[in-house]
N, C-alpha and C. Protein backbone atom coordinates (compact mmCIF):
# COMPACT_ATOMS: atom_id res chain seq x y z
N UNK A 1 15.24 -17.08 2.12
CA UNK A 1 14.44 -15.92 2.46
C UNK A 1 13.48 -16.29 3.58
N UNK A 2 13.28 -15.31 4.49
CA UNK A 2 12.24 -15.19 5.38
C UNK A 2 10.92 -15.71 5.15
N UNK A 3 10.45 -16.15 6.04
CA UNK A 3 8.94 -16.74 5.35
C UNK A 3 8.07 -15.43 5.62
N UNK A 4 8.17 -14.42 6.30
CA UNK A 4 7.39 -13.21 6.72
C UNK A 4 7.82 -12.64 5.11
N UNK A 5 8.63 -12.52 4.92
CA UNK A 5 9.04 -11.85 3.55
C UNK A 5 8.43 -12.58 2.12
N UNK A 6 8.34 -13.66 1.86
CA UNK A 6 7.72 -14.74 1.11
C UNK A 6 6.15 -13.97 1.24
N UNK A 7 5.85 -14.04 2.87
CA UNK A 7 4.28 -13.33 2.96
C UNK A 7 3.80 -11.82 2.45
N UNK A 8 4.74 -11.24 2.66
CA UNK A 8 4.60 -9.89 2.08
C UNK A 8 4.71 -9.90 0.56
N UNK A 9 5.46 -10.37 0.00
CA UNK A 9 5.25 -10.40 -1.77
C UNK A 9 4.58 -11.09 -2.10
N UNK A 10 3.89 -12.10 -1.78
CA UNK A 10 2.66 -12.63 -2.16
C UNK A 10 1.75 -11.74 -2.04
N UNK A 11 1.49 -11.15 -0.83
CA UNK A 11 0.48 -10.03 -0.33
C UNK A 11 0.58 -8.99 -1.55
N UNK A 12 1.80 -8.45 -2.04
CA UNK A 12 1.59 -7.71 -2.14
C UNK A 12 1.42 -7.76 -4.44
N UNK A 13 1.57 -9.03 -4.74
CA UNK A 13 1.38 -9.43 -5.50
C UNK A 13 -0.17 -9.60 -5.66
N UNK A 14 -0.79 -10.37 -5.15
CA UNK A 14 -2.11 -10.15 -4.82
C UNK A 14 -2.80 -8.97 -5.19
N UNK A 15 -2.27 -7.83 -4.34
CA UNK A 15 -3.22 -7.07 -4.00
C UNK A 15 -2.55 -6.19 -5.18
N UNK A 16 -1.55 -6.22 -5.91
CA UNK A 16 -1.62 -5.22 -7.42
C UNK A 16 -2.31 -6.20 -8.78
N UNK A 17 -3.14 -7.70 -8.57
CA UNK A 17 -3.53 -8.02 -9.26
C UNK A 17 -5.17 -7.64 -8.79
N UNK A 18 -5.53 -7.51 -7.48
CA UNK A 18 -6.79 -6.83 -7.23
C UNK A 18 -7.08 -5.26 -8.13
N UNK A 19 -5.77 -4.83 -7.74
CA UNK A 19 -5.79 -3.07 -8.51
C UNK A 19 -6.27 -3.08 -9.64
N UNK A 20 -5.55 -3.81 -10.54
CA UNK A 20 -5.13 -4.54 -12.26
C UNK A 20 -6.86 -4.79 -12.39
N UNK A 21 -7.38 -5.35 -11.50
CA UNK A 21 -8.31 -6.31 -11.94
C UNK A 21 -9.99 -5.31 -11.76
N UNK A 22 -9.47 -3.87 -10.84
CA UNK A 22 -10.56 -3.08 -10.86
C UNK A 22 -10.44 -1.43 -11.56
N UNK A 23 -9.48 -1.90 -12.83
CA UNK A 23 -8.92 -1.01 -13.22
C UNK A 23 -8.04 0.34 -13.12
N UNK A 24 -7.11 0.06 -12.31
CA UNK A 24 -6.32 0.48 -11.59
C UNK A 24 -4.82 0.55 -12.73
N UNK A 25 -3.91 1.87 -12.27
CA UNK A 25 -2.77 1.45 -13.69
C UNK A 25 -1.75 0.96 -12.52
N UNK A 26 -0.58 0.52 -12.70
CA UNK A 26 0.28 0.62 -11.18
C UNK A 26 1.25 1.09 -12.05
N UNK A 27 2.31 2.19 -11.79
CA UNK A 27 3.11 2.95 -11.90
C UNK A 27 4.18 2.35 -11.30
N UNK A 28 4.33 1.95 -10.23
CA UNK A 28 5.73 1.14 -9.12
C UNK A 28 5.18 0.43 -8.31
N UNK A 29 6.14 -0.47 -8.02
CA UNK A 29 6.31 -1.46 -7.31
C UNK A 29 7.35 -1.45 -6.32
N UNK A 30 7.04 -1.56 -5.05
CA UNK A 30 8.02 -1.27 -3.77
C UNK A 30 8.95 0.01 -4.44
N UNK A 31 8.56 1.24 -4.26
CA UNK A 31 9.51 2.32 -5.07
C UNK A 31 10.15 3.00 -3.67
N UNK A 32 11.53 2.82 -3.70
CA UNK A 32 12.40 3.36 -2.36
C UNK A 32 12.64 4.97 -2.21
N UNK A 33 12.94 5.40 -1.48
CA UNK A 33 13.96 6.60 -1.05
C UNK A 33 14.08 6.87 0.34
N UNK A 34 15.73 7.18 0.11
CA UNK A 34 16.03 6.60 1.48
C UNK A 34 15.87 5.21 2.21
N UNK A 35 15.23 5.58 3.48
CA UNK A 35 14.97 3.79 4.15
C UNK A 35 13.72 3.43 4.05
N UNK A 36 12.78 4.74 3.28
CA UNK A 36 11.56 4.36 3.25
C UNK A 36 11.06 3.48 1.95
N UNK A 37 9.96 2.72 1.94
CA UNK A 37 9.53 2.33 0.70
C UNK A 37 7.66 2.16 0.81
N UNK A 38 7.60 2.69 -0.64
CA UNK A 38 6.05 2.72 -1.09
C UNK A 38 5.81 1.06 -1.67
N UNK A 39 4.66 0.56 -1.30
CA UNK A 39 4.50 -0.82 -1.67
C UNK A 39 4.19 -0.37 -3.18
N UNK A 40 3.23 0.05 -3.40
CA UNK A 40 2.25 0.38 -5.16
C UNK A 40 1.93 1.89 -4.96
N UNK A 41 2.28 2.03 -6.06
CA UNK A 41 2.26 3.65 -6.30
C UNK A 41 1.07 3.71 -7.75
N UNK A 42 -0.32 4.07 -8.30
CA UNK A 42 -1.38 3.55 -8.99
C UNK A 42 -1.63 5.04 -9.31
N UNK A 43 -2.50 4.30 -10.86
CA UNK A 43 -3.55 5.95 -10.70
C UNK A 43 -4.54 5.24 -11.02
N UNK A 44 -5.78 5.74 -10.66
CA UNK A 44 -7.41 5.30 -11.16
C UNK A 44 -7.79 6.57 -11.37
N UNK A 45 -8.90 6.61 -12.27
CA UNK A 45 -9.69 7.60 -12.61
C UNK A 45 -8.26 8.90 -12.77
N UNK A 46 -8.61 9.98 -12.03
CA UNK A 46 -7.98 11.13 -12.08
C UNK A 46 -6.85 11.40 -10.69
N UNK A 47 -6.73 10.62 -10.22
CA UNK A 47 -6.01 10.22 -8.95
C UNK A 47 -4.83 9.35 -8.70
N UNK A 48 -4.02 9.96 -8.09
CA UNK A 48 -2.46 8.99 -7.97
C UNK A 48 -3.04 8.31 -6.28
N UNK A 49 -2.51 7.10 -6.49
CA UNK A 49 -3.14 6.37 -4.93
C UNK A 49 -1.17 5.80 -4.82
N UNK A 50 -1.44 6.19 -3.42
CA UNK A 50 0.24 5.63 -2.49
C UNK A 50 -1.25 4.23 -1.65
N UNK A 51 -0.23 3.10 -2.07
CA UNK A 51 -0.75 1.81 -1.40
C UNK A 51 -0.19 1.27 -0.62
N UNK A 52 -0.42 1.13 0.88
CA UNK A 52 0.50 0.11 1.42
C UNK A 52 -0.33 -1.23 1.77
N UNK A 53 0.16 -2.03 1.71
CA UNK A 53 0.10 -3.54 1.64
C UNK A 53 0.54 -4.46 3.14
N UNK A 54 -0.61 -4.86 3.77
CA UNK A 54 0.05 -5.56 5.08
C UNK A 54 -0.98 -7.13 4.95
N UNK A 55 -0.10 -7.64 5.12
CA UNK A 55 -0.47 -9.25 4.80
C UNK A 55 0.07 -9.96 5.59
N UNK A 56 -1.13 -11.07 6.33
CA UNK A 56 -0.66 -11.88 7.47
C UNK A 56 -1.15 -13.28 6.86
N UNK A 57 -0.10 -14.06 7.47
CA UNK A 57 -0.46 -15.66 6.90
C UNK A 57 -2.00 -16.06 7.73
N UNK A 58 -2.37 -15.81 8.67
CA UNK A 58 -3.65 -15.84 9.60
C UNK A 58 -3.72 -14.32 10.65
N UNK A 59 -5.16 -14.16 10.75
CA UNK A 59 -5.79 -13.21 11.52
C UNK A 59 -5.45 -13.14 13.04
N UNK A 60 -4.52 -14.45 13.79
CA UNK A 60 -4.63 -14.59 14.71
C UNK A 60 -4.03 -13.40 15.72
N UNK A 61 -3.19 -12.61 15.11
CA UNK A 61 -2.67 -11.74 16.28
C UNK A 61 -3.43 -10.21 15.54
N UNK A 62 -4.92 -10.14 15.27
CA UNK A 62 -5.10 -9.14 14.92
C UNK A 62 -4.90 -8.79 13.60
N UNK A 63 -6.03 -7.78 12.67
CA UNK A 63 -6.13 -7.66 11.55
C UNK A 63 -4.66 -6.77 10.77
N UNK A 64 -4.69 -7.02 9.57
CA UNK A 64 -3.30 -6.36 9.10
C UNK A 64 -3.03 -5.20 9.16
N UNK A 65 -4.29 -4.50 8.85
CA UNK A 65 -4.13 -3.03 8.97
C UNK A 65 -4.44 -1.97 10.00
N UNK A 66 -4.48 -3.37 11.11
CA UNK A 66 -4.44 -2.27 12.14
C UNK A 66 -2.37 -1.80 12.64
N UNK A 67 -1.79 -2.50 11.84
CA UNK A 67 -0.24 -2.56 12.32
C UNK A 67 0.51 -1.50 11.55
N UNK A 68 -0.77 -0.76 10.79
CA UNK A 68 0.03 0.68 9.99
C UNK A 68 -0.24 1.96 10.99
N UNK A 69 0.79 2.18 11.82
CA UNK A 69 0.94 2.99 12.76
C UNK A 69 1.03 4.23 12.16
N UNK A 70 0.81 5.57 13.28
CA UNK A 70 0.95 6.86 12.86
C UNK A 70 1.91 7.01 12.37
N UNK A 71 3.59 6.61 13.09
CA UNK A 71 4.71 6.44 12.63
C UNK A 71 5.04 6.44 11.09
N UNK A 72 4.49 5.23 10.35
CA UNK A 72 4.12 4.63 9.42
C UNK A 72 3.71 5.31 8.60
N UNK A 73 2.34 6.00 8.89
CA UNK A 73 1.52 6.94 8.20
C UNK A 73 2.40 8.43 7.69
N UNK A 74 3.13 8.89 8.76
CA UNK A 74 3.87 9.62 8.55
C UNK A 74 4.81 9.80 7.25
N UNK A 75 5.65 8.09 7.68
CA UNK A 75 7.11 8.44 6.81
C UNK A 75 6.17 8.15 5.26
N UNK A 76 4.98 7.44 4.94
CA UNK A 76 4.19 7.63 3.83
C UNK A 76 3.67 9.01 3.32
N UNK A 77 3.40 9.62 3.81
CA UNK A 77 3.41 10.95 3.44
C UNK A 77 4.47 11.45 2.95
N UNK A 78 5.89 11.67 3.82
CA UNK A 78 7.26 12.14 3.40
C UNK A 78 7.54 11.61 1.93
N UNK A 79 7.46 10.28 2.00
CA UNK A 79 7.87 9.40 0.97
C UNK A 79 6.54 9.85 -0.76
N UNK A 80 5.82 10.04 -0.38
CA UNK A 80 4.54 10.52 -1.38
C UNK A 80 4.96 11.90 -1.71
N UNK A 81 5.32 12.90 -0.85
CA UNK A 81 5.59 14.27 -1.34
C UNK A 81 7.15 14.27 -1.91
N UNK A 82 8.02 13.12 -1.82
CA UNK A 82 9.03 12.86 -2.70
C UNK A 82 8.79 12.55 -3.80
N UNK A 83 7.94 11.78 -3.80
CA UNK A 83 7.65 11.30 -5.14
C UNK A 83 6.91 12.51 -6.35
N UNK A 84 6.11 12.89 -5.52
CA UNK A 84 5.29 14.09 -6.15
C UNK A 84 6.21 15.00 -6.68
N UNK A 85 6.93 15.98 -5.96
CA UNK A 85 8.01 16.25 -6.11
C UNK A 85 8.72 16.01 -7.35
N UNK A 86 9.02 14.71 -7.41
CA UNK A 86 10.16 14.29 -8.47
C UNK A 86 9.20 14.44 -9.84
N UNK A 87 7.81 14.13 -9.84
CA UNK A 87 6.82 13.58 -11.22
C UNK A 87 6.70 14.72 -11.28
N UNK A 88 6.93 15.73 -10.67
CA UNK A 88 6.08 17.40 -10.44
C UNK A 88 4.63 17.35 -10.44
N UNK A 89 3.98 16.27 -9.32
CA UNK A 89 2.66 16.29 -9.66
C UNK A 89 1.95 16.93 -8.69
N UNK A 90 0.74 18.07 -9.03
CA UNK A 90 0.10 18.47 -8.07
C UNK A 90 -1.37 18.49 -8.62
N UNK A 91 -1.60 17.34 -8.65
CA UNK A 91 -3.58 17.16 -8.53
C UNK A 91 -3.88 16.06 -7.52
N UNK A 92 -5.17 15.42 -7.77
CA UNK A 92 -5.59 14.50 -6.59
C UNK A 92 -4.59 13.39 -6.15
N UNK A 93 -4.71 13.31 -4.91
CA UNK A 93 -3.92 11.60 -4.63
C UNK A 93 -4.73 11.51 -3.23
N UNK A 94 -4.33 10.32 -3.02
CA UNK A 94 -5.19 9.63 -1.47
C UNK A 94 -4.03 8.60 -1.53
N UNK A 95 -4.37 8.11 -0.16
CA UNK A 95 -3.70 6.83 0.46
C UNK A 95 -4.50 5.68 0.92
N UNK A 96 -4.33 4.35 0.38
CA UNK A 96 -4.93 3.13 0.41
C UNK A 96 -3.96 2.32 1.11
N UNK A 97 -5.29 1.20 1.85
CA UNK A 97 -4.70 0.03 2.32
C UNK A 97 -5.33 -1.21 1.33
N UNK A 98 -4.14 -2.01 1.33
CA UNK A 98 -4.58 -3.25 1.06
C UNK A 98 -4.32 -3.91 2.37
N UNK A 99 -5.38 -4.72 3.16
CA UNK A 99 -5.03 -5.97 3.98
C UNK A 99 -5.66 -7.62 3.56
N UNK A 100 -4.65 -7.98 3.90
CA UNK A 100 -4.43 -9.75 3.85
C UNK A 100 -4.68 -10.59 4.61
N UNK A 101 -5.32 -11.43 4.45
CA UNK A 101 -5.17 -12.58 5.62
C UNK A 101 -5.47 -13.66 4.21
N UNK A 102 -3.84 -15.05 4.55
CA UNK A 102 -4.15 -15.51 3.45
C UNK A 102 -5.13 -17.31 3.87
N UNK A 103 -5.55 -17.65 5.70
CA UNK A 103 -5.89 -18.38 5.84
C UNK A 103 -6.47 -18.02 7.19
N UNK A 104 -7.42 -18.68 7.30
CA UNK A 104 -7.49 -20.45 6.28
C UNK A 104 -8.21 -20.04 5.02
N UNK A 105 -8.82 -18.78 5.21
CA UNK A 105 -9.50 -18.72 3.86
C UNK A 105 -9.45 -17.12 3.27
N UNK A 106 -8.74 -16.95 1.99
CA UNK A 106 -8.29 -15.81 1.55
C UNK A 106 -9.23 -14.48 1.93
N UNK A 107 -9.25 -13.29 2.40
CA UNK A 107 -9.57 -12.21 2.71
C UNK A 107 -8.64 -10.96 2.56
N UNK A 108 -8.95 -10.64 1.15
CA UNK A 108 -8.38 -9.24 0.99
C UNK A 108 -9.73 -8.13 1.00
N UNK A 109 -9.31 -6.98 1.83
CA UNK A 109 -9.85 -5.80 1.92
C UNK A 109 -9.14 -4.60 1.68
N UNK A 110 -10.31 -3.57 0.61
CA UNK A 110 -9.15 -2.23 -0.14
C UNK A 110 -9.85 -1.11 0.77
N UNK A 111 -9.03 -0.73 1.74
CA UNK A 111 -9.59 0.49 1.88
C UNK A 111 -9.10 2.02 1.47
N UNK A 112 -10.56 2.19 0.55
CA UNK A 112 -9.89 3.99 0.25
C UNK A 112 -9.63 4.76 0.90
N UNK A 113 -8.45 5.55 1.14
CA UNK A 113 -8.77 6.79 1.56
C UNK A 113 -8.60 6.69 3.34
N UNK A 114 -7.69 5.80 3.40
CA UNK A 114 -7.39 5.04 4.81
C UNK A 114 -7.04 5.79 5.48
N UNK A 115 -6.15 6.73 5.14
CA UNK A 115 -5.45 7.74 6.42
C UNK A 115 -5.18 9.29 5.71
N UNK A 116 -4.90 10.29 5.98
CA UNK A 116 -4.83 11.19 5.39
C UNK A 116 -3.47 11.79 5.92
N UNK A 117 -2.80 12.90 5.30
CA UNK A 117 -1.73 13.61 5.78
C UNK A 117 -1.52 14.80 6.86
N UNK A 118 -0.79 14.54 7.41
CA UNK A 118 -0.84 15.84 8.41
C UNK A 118 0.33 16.59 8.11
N UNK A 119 0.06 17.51 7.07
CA UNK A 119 1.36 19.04 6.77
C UNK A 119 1.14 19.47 7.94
């Protein structure tokens, strides 16, 4: 396996034991459709959270979450109103980042509410 790939499931291991650990439920793990995929799919409080997860072995070419493009943002939405869809759910949800940097010295940051949808 890829060592970029090794980095991402660590990352993204990590950051559903951060969730776990601030009381967070996680519902899925990398959940597909189509070519798209949701890293953590969670609920807290009264809220379903779509998580994506970007994790770099070092900061050097720039922080992780600046590499979640509109593009990106997009097919997360598509992929969230599938899901919704399928659970038949229509109350709160938001979209979170987890970013990574795992050196030289560990730095995870959760941001709520990172990007929003454009219907």
């Amino acid at each position: 396996m890829a060592q970029h790939n090794n980095t991402g499931r660590l990352g993204e291991q990590l950051a559903a034991e951060l969730l776990l650990y601030k009381g967070y439920q996680i519902l899925e793990k990398n959940w597909r459709w189509g070519k798209g995929e949701i890293d953590l799919i969670c609920t807290y409080q009264d809220s379903l959270i779509f998580v994506e997860v970007k994790t770099r072995s070092v900061s050097t070419f720039g922080h992780p979450e600046d590499a979640i493009s509109e593009k990106k943002q997009q097919r997360m939405f598509e992929l969230a109103a599938e899901y919704m869809f399928r659970i038949q759910y229509e109350e709160e949800y938001r979209f979170d980042i987890i970013s990574i940097v795992l050196q030289p010295k560990l730095d995870i940051k959760h941001y709520q509410d990172a990007f929003f949808p454009h219907w």
